[in-house]
Protein backbone atom coordinates (compact mmCIF):
# COMPACT_ATOMS: atom_id res chain seq x y z
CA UNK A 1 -58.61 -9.25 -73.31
CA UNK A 2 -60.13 -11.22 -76.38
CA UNK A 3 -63.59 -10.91 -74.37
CA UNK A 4 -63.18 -7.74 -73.26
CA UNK A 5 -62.61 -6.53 -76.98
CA UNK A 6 -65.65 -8.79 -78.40
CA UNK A 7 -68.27 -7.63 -75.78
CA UNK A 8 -67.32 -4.12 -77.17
CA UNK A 9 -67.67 -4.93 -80.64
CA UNK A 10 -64.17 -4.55 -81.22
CA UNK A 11 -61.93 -6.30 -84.41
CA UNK A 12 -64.88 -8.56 -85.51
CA UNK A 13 -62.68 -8.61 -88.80
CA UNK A 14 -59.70 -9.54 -86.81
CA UNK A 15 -57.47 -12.56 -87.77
CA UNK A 16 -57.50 -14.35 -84.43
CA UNK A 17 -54.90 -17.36 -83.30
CA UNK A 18 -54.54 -18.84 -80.30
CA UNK A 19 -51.13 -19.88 -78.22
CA UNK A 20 -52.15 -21.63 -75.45
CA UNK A 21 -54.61 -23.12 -73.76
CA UNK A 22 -57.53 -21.77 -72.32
CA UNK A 23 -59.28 -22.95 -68.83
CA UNK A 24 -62.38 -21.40 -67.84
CA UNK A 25 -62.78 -22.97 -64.34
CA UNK A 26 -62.41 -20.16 -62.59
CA UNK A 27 -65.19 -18.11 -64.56
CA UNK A 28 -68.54 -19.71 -63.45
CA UNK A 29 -69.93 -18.24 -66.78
CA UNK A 30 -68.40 -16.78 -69.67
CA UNK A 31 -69.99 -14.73 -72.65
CA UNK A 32 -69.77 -16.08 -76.37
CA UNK A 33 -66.91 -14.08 -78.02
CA UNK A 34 -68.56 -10.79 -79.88
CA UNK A 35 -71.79 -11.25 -78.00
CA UNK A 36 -74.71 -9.66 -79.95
CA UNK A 37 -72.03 -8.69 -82.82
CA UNK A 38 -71.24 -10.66 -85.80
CA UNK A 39 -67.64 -12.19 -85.82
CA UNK A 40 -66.78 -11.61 -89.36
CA UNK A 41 -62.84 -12.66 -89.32
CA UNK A 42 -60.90 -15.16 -89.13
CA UNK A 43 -60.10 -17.67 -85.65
CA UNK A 44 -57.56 -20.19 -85.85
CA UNK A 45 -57.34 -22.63 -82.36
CA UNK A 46 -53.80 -23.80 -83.42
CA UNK A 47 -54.32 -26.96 -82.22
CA UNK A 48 -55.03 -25.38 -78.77
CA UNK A 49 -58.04 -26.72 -75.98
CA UNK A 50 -60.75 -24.74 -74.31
CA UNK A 51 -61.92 -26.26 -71.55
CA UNK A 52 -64.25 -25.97 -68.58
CA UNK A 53 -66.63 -22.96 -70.49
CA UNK A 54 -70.30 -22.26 -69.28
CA UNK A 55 -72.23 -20.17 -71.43
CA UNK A 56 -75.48 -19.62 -70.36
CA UNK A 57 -77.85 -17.37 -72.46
CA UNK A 58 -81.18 -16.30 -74.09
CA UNK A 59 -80.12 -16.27 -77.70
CA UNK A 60 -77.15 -17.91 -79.87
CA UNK A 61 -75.25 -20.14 -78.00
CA UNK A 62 -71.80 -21.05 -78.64
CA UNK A 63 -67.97 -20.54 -77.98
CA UNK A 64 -69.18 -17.68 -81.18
CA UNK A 65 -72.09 -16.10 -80.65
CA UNK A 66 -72.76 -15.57 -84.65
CA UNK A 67 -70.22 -15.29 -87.59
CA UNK A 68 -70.76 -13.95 -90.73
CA UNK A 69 -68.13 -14.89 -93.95
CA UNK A 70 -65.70 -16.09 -90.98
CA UNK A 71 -63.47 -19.38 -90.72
CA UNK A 72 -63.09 -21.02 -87.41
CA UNK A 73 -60.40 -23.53 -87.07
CA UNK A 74 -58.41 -25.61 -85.60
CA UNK A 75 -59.61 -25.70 -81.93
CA UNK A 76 -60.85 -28.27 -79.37
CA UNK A 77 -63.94 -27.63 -76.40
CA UNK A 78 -63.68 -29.73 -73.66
CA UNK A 79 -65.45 -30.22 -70.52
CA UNK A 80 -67.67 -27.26 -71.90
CA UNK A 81 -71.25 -26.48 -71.65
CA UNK A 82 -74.03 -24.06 -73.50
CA UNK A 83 -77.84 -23.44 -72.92
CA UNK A 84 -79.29 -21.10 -74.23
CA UNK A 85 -83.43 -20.10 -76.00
CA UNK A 86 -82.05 -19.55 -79.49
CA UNK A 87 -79.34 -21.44 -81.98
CA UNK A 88 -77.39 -23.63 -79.14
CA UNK A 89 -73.79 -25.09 -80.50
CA UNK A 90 -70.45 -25.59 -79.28
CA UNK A 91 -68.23 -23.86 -81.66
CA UNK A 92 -70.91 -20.90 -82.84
CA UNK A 93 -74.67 -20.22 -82.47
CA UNK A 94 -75.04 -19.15 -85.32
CA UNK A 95 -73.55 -19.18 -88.65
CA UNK A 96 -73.93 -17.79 -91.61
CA UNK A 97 -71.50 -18.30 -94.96
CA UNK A 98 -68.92 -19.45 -93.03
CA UNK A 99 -66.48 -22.63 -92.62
CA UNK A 100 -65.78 -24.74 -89.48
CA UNK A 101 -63.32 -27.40 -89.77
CA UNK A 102 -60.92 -29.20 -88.03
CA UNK A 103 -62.77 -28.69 -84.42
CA UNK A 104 -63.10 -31.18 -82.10
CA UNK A 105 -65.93 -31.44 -78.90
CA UNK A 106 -65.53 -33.96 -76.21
CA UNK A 107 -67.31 -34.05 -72.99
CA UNK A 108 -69.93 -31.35 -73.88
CA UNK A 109 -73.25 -30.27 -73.06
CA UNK A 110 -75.15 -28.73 -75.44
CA UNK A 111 -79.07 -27.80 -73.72
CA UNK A 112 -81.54 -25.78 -76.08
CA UNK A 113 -84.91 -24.38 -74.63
CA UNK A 114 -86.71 -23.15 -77.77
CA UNK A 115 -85.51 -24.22 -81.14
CA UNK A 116 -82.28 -25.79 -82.22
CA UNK A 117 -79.38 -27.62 -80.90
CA UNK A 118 -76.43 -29.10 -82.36
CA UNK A 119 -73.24 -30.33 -81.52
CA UNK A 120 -70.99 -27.74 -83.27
CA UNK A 121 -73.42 -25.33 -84.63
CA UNK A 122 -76.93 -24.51 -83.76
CA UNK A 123 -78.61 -23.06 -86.78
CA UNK A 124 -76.22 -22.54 -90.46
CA UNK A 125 -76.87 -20.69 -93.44
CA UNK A 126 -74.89 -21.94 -96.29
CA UNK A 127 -72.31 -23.39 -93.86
CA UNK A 128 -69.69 -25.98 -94.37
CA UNK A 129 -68.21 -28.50 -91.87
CA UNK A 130 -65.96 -30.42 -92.08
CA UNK A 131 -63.20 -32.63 -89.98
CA UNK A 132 -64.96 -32.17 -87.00
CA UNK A 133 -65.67 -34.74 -84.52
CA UNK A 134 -68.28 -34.47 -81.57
CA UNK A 135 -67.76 -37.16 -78.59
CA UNK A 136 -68.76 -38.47 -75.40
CA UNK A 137 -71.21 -35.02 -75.32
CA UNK A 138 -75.08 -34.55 -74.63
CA UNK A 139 -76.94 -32.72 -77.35
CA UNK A 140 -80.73 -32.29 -76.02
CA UNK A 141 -83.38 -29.37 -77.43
CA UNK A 142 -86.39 -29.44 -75.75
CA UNK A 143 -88.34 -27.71 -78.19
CA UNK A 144 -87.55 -28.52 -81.26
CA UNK A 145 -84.31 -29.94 -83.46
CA UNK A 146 -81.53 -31.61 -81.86
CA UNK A 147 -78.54 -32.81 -84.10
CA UNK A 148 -74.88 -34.04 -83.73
CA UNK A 149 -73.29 -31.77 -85.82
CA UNK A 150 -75.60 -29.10 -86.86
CA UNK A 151 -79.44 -28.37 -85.28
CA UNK A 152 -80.96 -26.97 -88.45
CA UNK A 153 -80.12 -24.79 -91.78
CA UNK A 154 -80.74 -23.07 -94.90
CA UNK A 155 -78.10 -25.12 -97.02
CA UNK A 156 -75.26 -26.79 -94.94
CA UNK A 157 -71.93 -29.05 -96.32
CA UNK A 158 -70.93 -31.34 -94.02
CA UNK A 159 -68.02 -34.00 -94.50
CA UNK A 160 -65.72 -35.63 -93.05
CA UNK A 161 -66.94 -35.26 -89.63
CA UNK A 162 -67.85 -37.86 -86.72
CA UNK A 163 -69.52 -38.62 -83.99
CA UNK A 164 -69.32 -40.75 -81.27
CA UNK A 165 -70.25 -41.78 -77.63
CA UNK A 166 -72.73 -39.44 -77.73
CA UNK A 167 -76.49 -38.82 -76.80
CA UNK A 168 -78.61 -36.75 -79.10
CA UNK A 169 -82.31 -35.83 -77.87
CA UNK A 170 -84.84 -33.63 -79.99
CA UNK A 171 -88.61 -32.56 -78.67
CA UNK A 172 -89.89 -32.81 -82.40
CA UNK A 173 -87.07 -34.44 -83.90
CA UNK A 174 -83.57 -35.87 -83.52
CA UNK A 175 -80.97 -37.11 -86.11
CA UNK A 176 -77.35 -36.70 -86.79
CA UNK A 177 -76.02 -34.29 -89.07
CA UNK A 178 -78.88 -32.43 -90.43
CA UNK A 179 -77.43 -31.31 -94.07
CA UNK A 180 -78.54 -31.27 -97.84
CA UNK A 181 -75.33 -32.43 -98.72
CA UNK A 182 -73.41 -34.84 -95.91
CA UNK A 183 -70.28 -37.16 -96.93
CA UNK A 184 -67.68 -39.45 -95.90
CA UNK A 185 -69.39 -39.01 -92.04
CA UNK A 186 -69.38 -42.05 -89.47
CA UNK A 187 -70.98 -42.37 -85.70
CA UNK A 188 -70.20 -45.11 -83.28
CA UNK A 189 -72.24 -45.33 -80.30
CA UNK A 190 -74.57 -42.56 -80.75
CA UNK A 191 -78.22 -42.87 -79.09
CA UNK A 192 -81.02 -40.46 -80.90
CA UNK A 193 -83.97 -39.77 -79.24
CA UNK A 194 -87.22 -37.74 -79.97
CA UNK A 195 -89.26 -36.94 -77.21
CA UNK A 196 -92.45 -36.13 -78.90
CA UNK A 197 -91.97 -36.35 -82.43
CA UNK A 198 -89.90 -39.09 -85.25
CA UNK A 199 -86.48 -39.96 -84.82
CA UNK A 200 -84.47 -41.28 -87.92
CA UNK A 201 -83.02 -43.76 -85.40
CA UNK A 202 -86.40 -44.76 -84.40
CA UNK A 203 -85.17 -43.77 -80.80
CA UNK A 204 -81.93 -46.40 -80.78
CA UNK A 205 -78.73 -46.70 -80.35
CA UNK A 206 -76.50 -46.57 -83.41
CA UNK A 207 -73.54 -48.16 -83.68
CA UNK A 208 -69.95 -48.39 -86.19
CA UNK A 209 -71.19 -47.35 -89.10
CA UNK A 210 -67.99 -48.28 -91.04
């Protein structure tokens, strides 16, 4: 029902909480929520897992296709993968003045074909993260940006987050959190890659940073 209503552009203002689980196995692929509408409300995962989601598309990527002035919370992706041209995350595609926190991805792939990928949001506008943790996931653009936590922005907070096990592989660039302002972050056994560009790794594995 929750897709049905977003595909029609319906309660983008809603206040939205899980109370259960969600498996996707049966779906071979499954829309972002308010495809080509911007979620402006408010989505709390209550502690709840997603699992086994394949979202396949040309533009905006993500569990959220874009939110606007939203807060997304509280939710774990597992076993879940996106590709997509434009903006490819886990959590959102696109994001714009919003919050994510507390979201966990494990077991992910995240596979951009144009621009920017990151491991809980592609592209952010004034964004903040924080307490999220991306592990044992594949984060690969093979145009541009790839980035653990966020492929590129116009002013991004992130803190508190972490990531680990984890493969990150840019065309042009790879790095971890791609942020003005990043804090109190750690990575364990992350490898960054750039295909055809600089790495801040210098195309290595890194390991406990703590």
């Amino acid at each position: 029902k929750l897709i049905d209503y977003s595909k029609r552009g319906l309660y983008n203002e809603a206040e939205i909480v899980l109370n259960t689980d969600l498996d996707f196995s049966s779906y071979p692929i499954v829309t972002s929520l308010y495809t080509d509408n911007v979620f402006n409300g408010y989505f709390n995962g209550n502690g709840h897992t997603i699992s086994n989601l394949n979202n396949n598309r040309y533009k905006n990527s993500g569990l959220f296709f874009m939110v606007e002035n939203a807060v997304i919370e509280n939710v774990e992706l597992k076993n879940c993968s996106f590709n997509s041209a434009l903006n490819t995350g886990t959590i959102v595609g696109h994001a714009v003045n919003s919050t994510i926190s507390n979201c966990t991805v494990t077991g992910v792939t995240v596979i951009n074909n144009q621009d920017y990928a990151g491991g809980i949001a592609g592209f952010g506008e004034d964004v903040v993260i924080s307490n999220c943790n991306v592990k044992d996931s594949n984060i690969k653009s093979n145009s541009e940006i790839a980035s653990g936590i966020l492929g590129s922005c116009f002013g991004a907070d992130i803190n508190n987050c972490s990531i680990s096990n984890t493969e990150i592989l840019g065309y042009s660039f790879a790095n971890l959190y791609t942020a003005q302002d990043v804090s109190n972050c750690s990575y364990d056994n992350v490898t960054v890659k750039s295909l055809n560009g600089i790495s801040i790794s210098e195309n290595k594995t890194l390991y406990n940073n703590t």
